[in-house]
N, C-alpha and C. Protein backbone atom coordinates (compact mmCIF):
# COMPACT_ATOMS: atom_id res chain seq x y z
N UNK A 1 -21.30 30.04 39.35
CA UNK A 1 -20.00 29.63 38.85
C UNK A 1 -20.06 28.21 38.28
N UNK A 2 -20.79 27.43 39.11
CA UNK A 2 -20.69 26.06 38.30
C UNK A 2 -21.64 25.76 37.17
N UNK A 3 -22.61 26.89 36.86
CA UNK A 3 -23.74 26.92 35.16
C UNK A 3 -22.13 27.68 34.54
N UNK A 4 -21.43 28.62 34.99
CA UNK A 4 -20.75 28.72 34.12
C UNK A 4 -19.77 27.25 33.53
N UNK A 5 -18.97 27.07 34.73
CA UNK A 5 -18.15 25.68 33.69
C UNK A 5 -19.03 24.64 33.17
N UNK A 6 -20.09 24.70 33.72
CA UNK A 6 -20.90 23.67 33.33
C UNK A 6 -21.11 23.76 31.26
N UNK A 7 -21.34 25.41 31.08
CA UNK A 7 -21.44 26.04 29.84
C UNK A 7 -20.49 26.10 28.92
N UNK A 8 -19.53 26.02 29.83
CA UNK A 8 -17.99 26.14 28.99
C UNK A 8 -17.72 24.65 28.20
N UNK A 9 -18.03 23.71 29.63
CA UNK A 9 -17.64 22.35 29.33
C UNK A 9 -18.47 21.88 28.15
N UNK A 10 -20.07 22.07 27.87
CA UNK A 10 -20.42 21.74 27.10
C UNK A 10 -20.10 22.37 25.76
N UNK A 11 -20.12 23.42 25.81
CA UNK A 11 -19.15 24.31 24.19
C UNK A 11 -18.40 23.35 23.88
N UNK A 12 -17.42 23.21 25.03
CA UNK A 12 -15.81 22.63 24.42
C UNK A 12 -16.40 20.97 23.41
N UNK A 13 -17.12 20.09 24.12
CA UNK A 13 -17.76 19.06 24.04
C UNK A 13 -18.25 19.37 22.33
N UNK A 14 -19.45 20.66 22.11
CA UNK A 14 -20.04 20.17 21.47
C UNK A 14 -18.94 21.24 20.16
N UNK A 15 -18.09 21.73 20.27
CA UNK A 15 -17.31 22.01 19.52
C UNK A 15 -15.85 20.84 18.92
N UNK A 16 -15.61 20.22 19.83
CA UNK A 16 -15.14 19.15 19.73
C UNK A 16 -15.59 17.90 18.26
N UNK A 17 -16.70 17.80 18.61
CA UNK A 17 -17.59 16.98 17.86
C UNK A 17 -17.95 17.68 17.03
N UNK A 18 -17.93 18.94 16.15
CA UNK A 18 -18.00 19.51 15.24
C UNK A 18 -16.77 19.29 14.31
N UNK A 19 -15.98 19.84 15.06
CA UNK A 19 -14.28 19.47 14.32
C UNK A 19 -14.20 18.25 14.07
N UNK A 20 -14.85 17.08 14.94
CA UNK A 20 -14.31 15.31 14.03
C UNK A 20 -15.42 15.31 13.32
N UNK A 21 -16.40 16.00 12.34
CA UNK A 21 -17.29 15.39 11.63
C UNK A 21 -17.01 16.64 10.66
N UNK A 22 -16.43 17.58 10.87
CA UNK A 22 -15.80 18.79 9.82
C UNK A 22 -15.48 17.76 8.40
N UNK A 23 -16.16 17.79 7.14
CA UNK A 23 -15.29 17.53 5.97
C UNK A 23 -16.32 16.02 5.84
N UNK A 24 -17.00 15.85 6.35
CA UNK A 24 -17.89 15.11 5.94
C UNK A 24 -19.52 15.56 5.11
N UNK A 25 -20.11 14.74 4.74
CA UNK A 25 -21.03 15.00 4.07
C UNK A 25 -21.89 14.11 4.04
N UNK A 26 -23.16 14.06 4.33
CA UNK A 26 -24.26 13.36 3.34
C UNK A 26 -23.89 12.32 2.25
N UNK A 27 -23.50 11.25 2.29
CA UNK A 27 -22.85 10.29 1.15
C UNK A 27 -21.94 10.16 1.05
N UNK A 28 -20.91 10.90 1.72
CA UNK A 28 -19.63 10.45 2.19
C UNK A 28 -19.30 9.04 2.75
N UNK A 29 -18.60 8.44 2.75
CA UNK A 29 -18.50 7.25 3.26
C UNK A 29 -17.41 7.63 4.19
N UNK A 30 -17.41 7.18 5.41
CA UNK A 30 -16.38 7.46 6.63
C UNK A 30 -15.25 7.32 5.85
N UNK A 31 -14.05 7.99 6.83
CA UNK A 31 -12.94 7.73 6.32
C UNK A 31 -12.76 8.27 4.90
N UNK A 32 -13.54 8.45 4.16
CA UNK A 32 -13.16 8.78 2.94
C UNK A 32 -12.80 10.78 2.56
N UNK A 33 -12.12 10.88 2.06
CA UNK A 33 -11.81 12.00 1.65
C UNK A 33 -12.97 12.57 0.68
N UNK A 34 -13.54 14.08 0.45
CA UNK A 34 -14.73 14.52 0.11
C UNK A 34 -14.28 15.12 -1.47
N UNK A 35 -12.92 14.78 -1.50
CA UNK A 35 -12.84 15.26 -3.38
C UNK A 35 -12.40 14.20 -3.68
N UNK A 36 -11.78 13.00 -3.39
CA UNK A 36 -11.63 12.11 -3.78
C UNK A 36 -11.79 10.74 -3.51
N UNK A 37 -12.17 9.77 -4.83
CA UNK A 37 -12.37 8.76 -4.41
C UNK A 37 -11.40 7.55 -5.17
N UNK A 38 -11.42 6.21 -3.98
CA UNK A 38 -10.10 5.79 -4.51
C UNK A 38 -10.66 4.43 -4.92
N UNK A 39 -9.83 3.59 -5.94
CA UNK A 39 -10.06 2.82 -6.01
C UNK A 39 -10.41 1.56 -5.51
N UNK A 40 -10.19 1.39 -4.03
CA UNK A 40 -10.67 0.85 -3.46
C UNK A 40 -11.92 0.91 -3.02
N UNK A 41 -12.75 2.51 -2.58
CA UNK A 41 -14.09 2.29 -2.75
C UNK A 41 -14.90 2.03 -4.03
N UNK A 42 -13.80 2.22 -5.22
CA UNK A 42 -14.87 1.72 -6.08
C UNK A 42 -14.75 0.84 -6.40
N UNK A 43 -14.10 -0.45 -6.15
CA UNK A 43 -14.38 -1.68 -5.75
C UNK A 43 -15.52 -2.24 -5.31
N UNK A 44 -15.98 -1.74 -4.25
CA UNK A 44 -16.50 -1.59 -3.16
C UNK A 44 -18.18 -1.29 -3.52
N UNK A 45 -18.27 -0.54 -4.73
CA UNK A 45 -19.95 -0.03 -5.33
C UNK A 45 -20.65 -0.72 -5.76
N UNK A 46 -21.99 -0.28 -5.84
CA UNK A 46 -22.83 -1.23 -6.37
C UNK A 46 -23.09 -1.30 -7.33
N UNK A 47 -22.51 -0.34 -7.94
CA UNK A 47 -22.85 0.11 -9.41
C UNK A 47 -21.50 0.28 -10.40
N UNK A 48 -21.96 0.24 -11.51
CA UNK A 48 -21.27 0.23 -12.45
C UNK A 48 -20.19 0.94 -13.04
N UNK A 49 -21.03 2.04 -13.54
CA UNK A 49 -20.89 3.98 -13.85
C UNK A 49 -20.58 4.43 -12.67
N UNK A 50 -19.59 5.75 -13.31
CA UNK A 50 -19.23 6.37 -12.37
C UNK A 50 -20.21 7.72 -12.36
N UNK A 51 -21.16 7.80 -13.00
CA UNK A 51 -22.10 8.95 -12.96
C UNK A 51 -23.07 8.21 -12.18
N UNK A 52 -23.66 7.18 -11.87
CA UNK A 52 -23.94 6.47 -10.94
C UNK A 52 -24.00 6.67 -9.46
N UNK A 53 -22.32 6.39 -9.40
CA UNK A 53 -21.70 6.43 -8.34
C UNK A 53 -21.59 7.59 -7.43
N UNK A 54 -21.19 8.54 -8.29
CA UNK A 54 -21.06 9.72 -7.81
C UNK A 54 -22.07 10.43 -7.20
N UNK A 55 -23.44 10.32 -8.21
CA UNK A 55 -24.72 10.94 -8.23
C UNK A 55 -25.22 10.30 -6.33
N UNK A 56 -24.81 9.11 -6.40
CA UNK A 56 -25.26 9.14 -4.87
C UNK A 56 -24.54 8.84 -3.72
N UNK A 57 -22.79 9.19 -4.28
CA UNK A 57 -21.84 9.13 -3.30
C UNK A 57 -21.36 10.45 -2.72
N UNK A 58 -21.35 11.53 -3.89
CA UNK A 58 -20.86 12.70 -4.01
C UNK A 58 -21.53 13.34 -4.86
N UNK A 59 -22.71 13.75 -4.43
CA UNK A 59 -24.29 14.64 -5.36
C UNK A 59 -23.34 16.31 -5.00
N UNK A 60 -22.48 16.71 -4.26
CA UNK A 60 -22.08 17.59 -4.30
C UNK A 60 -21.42 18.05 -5.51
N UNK A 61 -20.40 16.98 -5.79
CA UNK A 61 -19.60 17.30 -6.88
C UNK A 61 -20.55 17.96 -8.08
N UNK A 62 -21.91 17.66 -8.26
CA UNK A 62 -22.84 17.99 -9.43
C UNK A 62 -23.09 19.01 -9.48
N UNK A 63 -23.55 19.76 -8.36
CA UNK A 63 -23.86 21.12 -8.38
C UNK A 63 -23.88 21.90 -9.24
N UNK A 64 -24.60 22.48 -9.67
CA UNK A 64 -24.46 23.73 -10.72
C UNK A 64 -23.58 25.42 -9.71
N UNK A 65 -23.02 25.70 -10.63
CA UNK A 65 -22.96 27.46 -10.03
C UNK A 65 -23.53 28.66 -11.11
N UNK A 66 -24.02 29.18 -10.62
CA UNK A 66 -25.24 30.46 -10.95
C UNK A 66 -24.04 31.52 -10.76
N UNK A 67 -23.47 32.02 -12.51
CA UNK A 67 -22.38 33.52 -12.19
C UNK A 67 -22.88 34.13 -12.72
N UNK A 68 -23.67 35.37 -12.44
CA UNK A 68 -23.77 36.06 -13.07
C UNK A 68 -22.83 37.11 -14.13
N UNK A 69 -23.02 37.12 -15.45
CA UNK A 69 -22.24 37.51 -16.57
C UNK A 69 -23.04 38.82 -17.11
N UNK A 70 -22.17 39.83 -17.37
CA UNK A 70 -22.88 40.67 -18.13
C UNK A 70 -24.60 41.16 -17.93
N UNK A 71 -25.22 40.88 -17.19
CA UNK A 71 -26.10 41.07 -17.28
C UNK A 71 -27.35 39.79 -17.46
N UNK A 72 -26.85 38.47 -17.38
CA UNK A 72 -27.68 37.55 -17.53
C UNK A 72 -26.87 36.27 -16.86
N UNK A 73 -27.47 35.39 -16.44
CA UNK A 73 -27.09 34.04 -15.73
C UNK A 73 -26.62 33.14 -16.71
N UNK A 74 -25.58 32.82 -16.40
CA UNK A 74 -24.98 31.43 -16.72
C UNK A 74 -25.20 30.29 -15.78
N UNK A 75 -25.03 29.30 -16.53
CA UNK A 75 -25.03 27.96 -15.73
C UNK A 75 -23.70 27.07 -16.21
N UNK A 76 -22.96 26.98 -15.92
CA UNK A 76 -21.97 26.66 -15.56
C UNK A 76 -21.95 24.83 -14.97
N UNK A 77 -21.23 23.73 -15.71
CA UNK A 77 -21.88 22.86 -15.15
C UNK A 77 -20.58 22.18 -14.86
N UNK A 78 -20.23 21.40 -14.43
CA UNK A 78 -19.01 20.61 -13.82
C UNK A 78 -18.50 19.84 -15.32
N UNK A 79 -17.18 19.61 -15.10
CA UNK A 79 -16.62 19.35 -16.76
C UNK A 79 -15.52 18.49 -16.31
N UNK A 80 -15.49 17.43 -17.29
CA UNK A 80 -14.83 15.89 -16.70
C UNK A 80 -13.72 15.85 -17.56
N UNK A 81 -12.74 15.33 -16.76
CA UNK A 81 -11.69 15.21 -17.79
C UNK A 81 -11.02 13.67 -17.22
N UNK A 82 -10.85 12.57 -18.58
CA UNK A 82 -9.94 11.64 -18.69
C UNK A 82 -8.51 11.65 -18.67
N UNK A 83 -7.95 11.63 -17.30
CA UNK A 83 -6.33 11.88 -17.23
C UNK A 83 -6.78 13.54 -17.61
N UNK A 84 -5.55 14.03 -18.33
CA UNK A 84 -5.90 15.19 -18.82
C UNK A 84 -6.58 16.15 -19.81
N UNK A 85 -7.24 14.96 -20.40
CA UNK A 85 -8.61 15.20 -21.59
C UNK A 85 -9.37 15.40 -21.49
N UNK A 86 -10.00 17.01 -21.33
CA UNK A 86 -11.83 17.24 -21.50
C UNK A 86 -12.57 15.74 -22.57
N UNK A 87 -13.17 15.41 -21.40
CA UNK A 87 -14.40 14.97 -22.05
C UNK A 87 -16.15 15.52 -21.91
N UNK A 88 -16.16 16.33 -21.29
CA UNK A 88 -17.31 17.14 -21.72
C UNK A 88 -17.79 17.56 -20.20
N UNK A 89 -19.07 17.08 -20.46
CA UNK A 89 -20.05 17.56 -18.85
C UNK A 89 -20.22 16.44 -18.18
N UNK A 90 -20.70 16.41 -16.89
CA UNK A 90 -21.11 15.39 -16.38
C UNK A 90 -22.06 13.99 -16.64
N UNK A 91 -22.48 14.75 -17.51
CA UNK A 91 -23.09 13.15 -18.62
C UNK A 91 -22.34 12.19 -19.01
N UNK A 92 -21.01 12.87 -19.49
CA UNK A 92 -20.06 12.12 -19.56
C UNK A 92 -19.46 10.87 -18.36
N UNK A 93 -19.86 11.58 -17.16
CA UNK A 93 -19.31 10.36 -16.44
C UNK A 93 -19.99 9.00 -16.53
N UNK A 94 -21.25 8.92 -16.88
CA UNK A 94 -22.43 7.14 -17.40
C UNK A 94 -21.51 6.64 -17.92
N UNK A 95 -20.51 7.65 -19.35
CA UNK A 95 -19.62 6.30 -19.82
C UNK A 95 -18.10 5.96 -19.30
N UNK A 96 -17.85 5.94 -18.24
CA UNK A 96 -16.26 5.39 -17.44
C UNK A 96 -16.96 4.56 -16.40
N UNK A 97 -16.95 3.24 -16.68
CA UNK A 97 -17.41 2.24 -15.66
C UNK A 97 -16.37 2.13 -14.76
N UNK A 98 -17.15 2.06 -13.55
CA UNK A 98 -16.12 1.89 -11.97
C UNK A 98 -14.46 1.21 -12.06
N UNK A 99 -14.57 0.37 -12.90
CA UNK A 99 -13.60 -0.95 -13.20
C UNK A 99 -12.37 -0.41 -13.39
N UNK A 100 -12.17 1.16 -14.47
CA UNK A 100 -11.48 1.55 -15.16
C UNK A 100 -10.67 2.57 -14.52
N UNK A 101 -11.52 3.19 -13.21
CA UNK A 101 -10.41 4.24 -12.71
C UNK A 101 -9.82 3.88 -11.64
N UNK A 102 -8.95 4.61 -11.54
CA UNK A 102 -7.55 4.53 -10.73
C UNK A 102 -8.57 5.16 -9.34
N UNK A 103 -8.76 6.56 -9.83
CA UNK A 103 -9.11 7.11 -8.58
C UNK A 103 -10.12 8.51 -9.56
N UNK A 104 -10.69 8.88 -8.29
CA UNK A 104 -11.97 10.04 -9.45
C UNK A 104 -11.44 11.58 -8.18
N UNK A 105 -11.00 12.18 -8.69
CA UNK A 105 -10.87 13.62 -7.91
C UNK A 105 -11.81 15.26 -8.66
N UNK A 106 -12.33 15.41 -7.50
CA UNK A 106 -13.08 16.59 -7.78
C UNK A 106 -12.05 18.06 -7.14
N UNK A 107 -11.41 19.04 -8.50
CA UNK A 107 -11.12 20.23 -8.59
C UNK A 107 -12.26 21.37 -8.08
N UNK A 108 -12.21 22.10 -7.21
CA UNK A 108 -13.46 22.94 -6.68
C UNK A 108 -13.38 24.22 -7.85
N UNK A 109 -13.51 24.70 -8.34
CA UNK A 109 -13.94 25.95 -9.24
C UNK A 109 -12.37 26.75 -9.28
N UNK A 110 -12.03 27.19 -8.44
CA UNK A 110 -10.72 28.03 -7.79
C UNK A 110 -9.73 27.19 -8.63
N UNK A 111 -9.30 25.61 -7.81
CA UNK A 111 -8.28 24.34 -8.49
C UNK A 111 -8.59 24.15 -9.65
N UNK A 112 -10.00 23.93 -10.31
CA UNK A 112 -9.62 23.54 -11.52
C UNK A 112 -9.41 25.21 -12.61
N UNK A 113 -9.71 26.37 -12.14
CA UNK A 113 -9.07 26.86 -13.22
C UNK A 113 -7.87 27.13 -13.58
N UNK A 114 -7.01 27.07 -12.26
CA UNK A 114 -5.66 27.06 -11.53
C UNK A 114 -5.17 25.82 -12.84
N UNK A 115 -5.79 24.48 -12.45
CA UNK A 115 -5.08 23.74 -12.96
C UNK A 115 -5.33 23.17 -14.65
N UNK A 116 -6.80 23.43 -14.94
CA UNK A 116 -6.92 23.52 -16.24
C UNK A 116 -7.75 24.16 -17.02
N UNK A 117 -7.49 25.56 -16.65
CA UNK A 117 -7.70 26.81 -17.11
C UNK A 117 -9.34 27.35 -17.30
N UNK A 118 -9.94 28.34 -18.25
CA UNK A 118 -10.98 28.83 -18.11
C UNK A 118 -12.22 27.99 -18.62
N UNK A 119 -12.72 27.90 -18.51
CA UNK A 119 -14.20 27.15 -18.79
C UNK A 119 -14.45 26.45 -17.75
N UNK A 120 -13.66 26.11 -16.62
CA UNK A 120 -13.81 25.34 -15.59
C UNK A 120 -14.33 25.52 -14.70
N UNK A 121 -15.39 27.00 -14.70
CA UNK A 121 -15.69 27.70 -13.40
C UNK A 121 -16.72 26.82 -12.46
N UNK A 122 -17.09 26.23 -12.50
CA UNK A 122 -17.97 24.83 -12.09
C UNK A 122 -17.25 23.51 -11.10
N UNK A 123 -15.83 23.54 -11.45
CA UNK A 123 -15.00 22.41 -10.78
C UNK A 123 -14.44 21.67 -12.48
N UNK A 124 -13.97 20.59 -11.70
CA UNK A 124 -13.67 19.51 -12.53
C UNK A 124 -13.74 18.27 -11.77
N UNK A 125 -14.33 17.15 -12.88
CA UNK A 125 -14.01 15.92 -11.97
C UNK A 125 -13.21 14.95 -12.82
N UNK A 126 -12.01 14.86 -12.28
CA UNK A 126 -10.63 13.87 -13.11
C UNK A 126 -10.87 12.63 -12.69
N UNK A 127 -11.03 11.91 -13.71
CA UNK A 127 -11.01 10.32 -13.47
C UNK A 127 -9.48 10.08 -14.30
N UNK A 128 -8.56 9.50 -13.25
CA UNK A 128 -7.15 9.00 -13.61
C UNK A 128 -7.97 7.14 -13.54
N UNK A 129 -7.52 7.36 -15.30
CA UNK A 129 -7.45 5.76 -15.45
C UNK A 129 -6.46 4.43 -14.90
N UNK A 130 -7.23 3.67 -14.88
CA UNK A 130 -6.44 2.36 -14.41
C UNK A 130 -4.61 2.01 -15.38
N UNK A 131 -5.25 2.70 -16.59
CA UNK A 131 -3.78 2.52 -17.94
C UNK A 131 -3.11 3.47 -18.07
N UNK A 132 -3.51 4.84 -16.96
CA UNK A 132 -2.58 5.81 -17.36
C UNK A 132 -0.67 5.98 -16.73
């Protein structure tokens, strides 16, 4: 009886500590939210670019997704938009230096087609400018 609570107690323990580290990541910075980043951490960077930044704050957001179409693979690559302006692929983010955004939010595949329609199957990552 007491390996049992003993078993229980540790579950609860090590389930516990699963749930407060739930939503973190690898390059996450504590406290910080995992689709978005605010202007205060990018204050805070060492770097310039926000393709930079991202690449080793949030290497998730980059990801490719593999859909298969018709009979052959697509690659599908994450697609950036200024306020509400496609500006292209993630290459695009080298040119929006840290200075300029408000805040950088990553759309997961599902949100951004929801919110700005088809070609988005990859995500989106919105950089809301400092002037918008």
């Amino acid at each position: 009886m007491a390996r049992l609570r003993l078993g229980v107690a540790t579950f609860a323990v090590l389930a516990a500590a699963a749930c407060a580290s739930a939503g973190q990541h690898p390059g996450d910075s504590g406290g910080s939210s995992e689709n978005l980043i605010t202007s205060e951490e990018l204050r805070a960077a060492p770097v310039t670019d926000l393709g930079s930044y991202i690449r080793s704050h949030r290497p998730r957001w980059l990801q490719r997704n593999y859909q298969l179409s018709f009979n052959e693979t697509e690659i599908q690559n994450v697609v950036v938009f200024l306020d509400n302006i496609m500006h292209g692929g993630a290459d695009a983010l080298a040119t929006f230096m840290t200075s300029s955004a408000q805040e950088v939010r990553y759309y997961t595949p599902s949100e951004a087609e929801s919110r700005f329609g088809l070609g988005t199957g990859n995500g989106v990552i919105q950089i809301v400018s400092r002037t918008h």
